[in-house]
C-alpha atoms as a PDB file:
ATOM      1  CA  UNK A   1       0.000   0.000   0.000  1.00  0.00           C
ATOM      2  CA  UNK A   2       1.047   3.174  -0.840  1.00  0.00           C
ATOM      3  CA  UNK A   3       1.491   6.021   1.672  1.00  0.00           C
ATOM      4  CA  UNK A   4       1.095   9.462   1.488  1.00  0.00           C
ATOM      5  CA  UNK A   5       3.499  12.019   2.010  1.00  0.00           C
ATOM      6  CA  UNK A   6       2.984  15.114   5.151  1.00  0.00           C
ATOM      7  CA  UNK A   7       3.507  18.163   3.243  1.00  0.00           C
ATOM      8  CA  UNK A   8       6.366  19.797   3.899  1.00  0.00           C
ATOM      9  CA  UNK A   9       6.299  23.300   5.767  1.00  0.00           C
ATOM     10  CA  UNK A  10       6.239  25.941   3.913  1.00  0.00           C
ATOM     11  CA  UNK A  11       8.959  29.017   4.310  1.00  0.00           C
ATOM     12  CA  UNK A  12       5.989  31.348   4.443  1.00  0.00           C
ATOM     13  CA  UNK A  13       4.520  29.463   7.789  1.00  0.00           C
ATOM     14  CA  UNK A  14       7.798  29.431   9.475  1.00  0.00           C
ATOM     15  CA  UNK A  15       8.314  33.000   9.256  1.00  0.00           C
ATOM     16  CA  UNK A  16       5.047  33.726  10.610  1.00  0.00           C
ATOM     17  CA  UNK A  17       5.481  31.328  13.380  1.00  0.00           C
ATOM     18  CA  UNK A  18       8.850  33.285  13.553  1.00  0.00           C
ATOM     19  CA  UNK A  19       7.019  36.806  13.461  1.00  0.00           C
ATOM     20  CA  UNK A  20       4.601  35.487  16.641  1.00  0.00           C
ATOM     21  CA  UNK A  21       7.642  34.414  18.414  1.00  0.00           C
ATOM     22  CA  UNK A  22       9.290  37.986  18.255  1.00  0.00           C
ATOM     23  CA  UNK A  23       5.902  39.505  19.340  1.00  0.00           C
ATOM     24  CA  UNK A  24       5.509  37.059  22.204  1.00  0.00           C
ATOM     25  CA  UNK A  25       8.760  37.709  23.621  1.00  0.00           C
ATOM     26  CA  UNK A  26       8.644  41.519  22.948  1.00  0.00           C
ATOM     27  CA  UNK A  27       5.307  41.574  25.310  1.00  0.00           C
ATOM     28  CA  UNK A  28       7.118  39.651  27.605  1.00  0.00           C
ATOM     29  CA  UNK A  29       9.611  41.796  27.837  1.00  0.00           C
ATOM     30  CA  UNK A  30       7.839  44.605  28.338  1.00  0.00           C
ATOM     31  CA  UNK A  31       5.543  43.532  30.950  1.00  0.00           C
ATOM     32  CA  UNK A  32       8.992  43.089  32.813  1.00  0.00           C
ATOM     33  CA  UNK A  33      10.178  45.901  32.761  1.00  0.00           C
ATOM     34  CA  UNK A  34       7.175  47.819  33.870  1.00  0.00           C
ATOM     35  CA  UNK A  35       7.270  45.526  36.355  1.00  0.00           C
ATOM     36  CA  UNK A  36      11.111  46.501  37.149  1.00  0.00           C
ATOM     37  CA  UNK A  37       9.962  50.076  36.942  1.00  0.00           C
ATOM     38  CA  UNK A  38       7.182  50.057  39.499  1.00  0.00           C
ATOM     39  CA  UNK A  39       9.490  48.475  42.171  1.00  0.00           C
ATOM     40  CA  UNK A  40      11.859  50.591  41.903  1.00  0.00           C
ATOM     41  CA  UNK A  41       9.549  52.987  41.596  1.00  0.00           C
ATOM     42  CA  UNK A  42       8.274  52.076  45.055  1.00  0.00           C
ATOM     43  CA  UNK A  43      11.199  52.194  46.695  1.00  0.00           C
ATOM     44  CA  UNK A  44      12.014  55.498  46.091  1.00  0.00           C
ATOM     45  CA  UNK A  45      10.846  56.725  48.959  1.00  0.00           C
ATOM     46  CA  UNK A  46      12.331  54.905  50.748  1.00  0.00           C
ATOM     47  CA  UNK A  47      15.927  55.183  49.483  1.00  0.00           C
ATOM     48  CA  UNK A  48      15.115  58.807  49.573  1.00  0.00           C
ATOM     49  CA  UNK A  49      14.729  59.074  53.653  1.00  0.00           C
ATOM     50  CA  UNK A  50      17.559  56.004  54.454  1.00  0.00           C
ATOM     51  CA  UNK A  51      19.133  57.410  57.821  1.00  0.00           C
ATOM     52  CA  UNK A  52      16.537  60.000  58.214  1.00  0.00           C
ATOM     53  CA  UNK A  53      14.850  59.774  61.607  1.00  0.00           C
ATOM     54  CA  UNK A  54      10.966  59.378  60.660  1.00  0.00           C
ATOM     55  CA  UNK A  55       8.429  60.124  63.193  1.00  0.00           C
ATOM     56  CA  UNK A  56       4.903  59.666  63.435  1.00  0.00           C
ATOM     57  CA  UNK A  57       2.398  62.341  63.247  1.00  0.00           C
ATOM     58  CA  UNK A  58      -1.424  63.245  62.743  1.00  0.00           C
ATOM     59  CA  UNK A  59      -1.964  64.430  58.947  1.00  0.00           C
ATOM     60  CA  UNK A  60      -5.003  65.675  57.468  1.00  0.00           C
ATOM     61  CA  UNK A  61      -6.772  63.516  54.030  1.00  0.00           C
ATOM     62  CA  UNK A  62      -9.934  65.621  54.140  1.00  0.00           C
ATOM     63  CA  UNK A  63     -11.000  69.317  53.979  1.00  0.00           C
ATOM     64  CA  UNK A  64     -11.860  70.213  58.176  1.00  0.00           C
ATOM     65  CA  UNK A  65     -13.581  73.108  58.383  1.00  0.00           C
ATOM     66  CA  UNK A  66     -12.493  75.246  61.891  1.00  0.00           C
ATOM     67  CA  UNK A  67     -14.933  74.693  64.846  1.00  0.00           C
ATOM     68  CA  UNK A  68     -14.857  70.717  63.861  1.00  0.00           C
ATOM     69  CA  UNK A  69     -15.054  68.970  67.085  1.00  0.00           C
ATOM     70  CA  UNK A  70     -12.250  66.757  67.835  1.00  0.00           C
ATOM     71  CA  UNK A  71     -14.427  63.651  68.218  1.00  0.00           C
ATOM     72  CA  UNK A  72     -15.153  64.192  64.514  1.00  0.00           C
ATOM     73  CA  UNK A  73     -11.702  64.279  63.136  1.00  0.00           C
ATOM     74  CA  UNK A  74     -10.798  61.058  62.619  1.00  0.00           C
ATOM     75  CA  UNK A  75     -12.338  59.988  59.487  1.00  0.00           C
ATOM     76  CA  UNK A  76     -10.015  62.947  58.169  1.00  0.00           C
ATOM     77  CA  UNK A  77      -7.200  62.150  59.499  1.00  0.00           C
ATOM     78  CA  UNK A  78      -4.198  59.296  58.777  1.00  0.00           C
ATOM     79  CA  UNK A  79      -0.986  58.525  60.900  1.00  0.00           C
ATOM     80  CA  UNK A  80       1.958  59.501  58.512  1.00  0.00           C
ATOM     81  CA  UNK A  81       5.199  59.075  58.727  1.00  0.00           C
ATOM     82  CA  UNK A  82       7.344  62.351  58.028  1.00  0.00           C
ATOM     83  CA  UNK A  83      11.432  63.393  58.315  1.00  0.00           C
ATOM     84  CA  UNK A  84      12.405  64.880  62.391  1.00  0.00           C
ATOM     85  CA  UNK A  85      13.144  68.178  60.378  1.00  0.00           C
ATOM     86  CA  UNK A  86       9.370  68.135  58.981  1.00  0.00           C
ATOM     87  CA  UNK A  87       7.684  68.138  62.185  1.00  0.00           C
ATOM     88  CA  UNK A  88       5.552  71.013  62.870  1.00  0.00           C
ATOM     89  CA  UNK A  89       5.907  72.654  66.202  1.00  0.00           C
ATOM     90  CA  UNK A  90       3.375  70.944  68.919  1.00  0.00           C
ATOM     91  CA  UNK A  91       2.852  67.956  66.481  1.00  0.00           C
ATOM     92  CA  UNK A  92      -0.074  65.498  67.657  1.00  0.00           C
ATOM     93  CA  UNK A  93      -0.225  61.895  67.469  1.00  0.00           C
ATOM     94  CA  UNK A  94      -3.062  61.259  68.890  1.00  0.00           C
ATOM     95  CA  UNK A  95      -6.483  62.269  69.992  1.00  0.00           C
ATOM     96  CA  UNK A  96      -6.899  60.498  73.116  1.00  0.00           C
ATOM     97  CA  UNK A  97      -6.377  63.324  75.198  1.00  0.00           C
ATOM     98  CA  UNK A  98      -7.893  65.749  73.103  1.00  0.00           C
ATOM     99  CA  UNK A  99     -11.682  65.712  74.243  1.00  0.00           C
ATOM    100  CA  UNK A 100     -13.553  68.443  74.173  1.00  0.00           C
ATOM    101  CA  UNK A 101     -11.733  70.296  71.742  1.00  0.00           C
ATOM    102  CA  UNK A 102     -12.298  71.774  68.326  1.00  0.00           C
ATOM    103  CA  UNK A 103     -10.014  72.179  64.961  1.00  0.00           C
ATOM    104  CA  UNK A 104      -9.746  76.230  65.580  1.00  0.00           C
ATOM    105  CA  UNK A 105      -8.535  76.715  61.956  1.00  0.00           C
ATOM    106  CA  UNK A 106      -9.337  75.645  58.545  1.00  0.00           C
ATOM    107  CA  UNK A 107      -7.165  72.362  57.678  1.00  0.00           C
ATOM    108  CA  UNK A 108      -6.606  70.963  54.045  1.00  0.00           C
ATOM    109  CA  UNK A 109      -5.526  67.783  52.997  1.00  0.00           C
ATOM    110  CA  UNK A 110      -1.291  67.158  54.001  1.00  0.00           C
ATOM    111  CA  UNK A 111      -1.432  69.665  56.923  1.00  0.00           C
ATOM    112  CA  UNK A 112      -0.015  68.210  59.947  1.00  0.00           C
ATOM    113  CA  UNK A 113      -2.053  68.350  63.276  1.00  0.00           C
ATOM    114  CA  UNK A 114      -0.173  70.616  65.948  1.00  0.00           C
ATOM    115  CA  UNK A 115      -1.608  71.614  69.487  1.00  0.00           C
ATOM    116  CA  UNK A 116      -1.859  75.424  67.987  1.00  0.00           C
ATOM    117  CA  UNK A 117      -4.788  74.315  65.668  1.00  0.00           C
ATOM    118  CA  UNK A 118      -6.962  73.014  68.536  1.00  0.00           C
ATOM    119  CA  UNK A 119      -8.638  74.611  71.309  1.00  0.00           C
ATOM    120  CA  UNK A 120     -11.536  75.715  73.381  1.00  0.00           C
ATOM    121  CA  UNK A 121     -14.574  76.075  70.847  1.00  0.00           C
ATOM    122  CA  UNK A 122     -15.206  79.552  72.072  1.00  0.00           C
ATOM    123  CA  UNK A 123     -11.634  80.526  70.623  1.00  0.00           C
ATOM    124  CA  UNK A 124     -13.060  79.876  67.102  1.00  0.00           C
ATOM    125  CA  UNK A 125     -13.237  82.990  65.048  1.00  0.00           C
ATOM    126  CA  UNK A 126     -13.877  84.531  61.617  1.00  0.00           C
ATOM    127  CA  UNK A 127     -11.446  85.464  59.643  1.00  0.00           C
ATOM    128  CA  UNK A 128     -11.185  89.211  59.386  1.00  0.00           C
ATOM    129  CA  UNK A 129     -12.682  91.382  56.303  1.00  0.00           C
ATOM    130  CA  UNK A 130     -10.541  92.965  54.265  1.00  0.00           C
ATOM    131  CA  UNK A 131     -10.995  96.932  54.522  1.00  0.00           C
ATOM    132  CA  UNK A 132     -11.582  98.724  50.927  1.00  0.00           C
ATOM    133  CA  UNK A 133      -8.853  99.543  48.870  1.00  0.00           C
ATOM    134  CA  UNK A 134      -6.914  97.255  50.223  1.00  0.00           C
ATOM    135  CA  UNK A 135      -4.897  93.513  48.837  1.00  0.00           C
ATOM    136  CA  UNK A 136      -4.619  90.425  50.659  1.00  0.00           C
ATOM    137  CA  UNK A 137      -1.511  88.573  50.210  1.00  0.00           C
ATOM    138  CA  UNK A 138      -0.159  85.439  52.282  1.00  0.00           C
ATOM    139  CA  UNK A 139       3.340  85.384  53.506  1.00  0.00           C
ATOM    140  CA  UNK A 140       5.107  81.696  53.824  1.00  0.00           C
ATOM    141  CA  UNK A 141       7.794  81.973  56.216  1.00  0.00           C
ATOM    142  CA  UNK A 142       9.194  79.748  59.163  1.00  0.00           C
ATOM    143  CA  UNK A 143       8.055  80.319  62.621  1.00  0.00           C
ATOM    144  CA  UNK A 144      11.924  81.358  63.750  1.00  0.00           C
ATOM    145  CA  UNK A 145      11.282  84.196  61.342  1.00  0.00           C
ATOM    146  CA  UNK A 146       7.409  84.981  63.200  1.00  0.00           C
ATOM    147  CA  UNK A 147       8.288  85.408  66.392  1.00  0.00           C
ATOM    148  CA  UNK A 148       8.208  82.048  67.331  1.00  0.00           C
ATOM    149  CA  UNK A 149       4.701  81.667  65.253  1.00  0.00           C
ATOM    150  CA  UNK A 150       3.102  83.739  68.298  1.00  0.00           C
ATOM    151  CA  UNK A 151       1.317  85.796  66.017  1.00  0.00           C
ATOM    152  CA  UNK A 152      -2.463  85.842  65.594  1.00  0.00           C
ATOM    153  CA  UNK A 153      -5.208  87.019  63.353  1.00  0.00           C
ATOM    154  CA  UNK A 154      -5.760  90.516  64.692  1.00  0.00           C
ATOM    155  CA  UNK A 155      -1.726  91.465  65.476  1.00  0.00           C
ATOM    156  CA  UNK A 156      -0.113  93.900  64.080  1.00  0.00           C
ATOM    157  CA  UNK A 157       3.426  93.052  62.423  1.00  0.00           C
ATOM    158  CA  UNK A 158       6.514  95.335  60.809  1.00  0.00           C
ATOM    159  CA  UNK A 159       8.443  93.212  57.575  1.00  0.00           C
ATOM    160  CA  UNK A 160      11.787  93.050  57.529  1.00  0.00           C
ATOM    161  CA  UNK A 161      13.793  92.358  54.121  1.00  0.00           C
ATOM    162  CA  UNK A 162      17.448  91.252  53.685  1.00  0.00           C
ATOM    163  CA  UNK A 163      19.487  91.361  50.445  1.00  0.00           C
ATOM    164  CA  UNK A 164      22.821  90.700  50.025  1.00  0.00           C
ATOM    165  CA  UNK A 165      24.116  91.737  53.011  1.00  0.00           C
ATOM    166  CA  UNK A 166      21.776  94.797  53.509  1.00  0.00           C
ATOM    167  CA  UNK A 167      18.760  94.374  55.767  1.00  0.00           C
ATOM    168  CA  UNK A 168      16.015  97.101  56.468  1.00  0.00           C
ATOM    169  CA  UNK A 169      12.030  97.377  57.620  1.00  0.00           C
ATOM    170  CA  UNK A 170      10.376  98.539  54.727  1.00  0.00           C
ATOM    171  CA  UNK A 171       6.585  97.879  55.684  1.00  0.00           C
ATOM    172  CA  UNK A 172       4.849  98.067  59.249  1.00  0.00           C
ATOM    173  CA  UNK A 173       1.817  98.253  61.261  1.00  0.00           C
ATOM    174  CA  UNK A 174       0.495  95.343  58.852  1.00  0.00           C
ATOM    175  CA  UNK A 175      -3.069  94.125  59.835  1.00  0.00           C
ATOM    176  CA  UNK A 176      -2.741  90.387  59.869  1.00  0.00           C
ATOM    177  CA  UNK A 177      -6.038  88.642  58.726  1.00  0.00           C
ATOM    178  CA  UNK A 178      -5.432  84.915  59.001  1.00  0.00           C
ATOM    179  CA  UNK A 179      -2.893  82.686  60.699  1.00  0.00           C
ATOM    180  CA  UNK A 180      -2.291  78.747  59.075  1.00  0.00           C
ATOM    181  CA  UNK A 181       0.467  77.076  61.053  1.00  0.00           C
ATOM    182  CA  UNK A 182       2.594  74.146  59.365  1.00  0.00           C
ATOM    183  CA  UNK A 183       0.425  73.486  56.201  1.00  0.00           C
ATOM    184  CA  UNK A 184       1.343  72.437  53.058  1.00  0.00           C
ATOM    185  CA  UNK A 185       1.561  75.185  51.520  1.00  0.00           C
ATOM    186  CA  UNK A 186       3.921  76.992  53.684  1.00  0.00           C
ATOM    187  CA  UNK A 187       7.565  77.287  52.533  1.00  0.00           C
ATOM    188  CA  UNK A 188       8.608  74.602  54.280  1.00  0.00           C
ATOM    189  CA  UNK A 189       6.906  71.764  56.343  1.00  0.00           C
ATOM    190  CA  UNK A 190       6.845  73.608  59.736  1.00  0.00           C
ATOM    191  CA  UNK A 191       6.468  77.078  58.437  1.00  0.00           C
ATOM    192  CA  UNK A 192       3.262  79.437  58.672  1.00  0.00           C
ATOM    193  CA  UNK A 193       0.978  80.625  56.259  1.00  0.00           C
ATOM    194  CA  UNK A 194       0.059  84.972  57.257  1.00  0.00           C
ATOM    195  CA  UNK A 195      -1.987  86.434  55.516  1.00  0.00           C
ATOM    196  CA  UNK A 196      -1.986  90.367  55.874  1.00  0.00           C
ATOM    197  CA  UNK A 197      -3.861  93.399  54.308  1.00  0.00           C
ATOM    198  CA  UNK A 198      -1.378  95.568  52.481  1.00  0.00           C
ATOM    199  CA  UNK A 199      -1.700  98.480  50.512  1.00  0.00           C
ATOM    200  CA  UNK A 200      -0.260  98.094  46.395  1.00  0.00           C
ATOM    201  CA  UNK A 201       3.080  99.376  46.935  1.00  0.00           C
ATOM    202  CA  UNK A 202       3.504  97.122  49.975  1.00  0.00           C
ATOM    203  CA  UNK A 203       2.313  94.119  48.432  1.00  0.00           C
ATOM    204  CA  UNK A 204       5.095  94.794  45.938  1.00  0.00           C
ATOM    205  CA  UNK A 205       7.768  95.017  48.656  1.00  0.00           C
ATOM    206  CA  UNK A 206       6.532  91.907  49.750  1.00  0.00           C
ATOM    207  CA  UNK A 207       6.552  89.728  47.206  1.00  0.00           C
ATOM    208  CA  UNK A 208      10.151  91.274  45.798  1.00  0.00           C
ATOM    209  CA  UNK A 209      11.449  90.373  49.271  1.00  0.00           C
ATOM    210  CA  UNK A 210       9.915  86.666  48.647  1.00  0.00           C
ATOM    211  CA  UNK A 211      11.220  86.390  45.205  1.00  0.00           C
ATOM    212  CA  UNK A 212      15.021  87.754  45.515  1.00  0.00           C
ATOM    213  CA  UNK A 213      15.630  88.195  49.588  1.00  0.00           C
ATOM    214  CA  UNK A 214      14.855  86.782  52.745  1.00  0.00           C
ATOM    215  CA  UNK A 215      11.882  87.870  54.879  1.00  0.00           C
ATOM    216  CA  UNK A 216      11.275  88.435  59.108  1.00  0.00           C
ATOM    217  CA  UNK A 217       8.268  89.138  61.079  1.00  0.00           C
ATOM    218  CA  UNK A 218       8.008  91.410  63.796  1.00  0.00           C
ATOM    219  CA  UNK A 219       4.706  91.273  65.910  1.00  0.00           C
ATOM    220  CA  UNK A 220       3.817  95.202  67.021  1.00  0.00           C
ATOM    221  CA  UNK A 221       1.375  97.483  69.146  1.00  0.00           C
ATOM    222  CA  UNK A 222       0.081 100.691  69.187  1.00  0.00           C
ATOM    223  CA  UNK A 223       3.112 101.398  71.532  1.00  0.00           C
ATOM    224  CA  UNK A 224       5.583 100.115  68.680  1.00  0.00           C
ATOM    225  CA  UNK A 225       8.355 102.762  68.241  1.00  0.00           C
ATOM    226  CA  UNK A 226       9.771 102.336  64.002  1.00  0.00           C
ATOM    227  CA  UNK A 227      11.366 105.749  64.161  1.00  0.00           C
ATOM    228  CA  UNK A 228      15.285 105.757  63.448  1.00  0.00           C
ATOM    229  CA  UNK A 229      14.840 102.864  61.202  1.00  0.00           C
ATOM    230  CA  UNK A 230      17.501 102.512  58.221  1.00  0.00           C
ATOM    231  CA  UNK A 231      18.757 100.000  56.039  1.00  0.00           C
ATOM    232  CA  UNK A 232      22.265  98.374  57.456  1.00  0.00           C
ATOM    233  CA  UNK A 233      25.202  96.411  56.186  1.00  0.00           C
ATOM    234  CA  UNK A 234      27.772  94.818  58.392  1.00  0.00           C
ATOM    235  CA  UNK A 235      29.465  97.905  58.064  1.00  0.00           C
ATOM    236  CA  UNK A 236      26.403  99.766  60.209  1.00  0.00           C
ATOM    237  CA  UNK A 237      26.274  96.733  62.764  1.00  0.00           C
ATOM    238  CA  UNK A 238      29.883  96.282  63.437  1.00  0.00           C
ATOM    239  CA  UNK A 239      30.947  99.990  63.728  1.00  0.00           C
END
């Protein structure tokens, strides 16, 4: 009996068995290497804060409007984990001992819960109203550079600007309209947002100072003497 021959393969079918092949093991490829990626990718944090001191410390996820009662806070709030040099002043960790008291600021998701944003629900109060004619404008700076952040909404405060060397107090008697201590916004994780009513040219000496100097607080009172003022050098200082 006579048997018949398989067909032999033909060039065309190996190459696109060939062609499936490449794709197979291109897709494969790739799938590892996004899969390289994200690990590293998650890690990075990690590597970035290796022999950093982390500490714990109360953070806001939510919008909290001020006057929220502590007992409320929770669902807006997550433990994080944050650099020693991050920590706001008066940081919280937790609410135990905390009853009775109210959030007696505005927070916004990343700000970090400090004793200075709590308190005694009768300390709650509106912000201030801008008078006509006049700007707001928010000042980020440290709370070395705010008298120790003991500045409220209501104070008074004088602006001093450094350049090069040269340091003078420009702007004073500066109505200061709200107060946000360590939030995200601030220049730096423990710094304070001020915000102040200033008049145009003011607000221009402000944000100059922000943009190209360095920038102090002084906290002042009716009594506040800013005669005899002048800008100095080192020359001025050590003469």
């Amino acid at each position: 009996m006579c048997r018949t021959a398989s067909p032999a393969s033909s060039p065309e079918g190996d190459d696109v068995k060939k062609q499936y092949l490449a794709v197979a093991v291109a897709v494969l490829l790739a799938v590892l290497g996004v899969a390289a990626l994200v690990s590293y990718a998650n890690g990075a944090d990690d590597r970035a804060f290796e022999g950093t001191e982390m500490v714990p410390v109360l953070r806001a996820t939510a919008d909290v409007p001020a006057g929220t009662p502590v007992s409320e806070l929770s669902d807006s709030l997550e433990t994080a984990r944050v650099p020693r040099a991050a920590l706001v002043p008066g940081a919280v960790t937790s609410l135990d001992d905390l009853a009775g008291q109210v959030a007696v600021v505005a927070l916004v998701p990343g700000d970090q819960l400090s004793t200075a944003k709590l308190g005694a629900a009768e300390t709650v109060k509106e912000d201030l109203t801008l008078s006509k004619g006049m700007q707001e404008l928010t000042i980020p700076v440290s709370g070395a550079r705010l008298v120790g952040g003991a500045v409220k909404a209501g104070d008074r405060v004088g602006v001093f600007s450094s350049y090069d060397g040269a340091t003078g107090n420009p702007i004073n008697n500066l109505l200061v309209l709200r107060v946000d201590n360590g939030v995200a916004g601030a220049e730096d994780a423990a710094g304070t947002l001020v915000t102040v009513a200033v008049k145009t040219l003011d607000a221009e000496k402000l944000v100059h100072t922000l943009e190209f100097g360095k920038i102090w607080l002084s906290k002042q009172n009716d009594d506040t003497d800013t005669r005899g003022g002048k800008a100095i050098t080192s020359k001025d200082v050590l003469s």
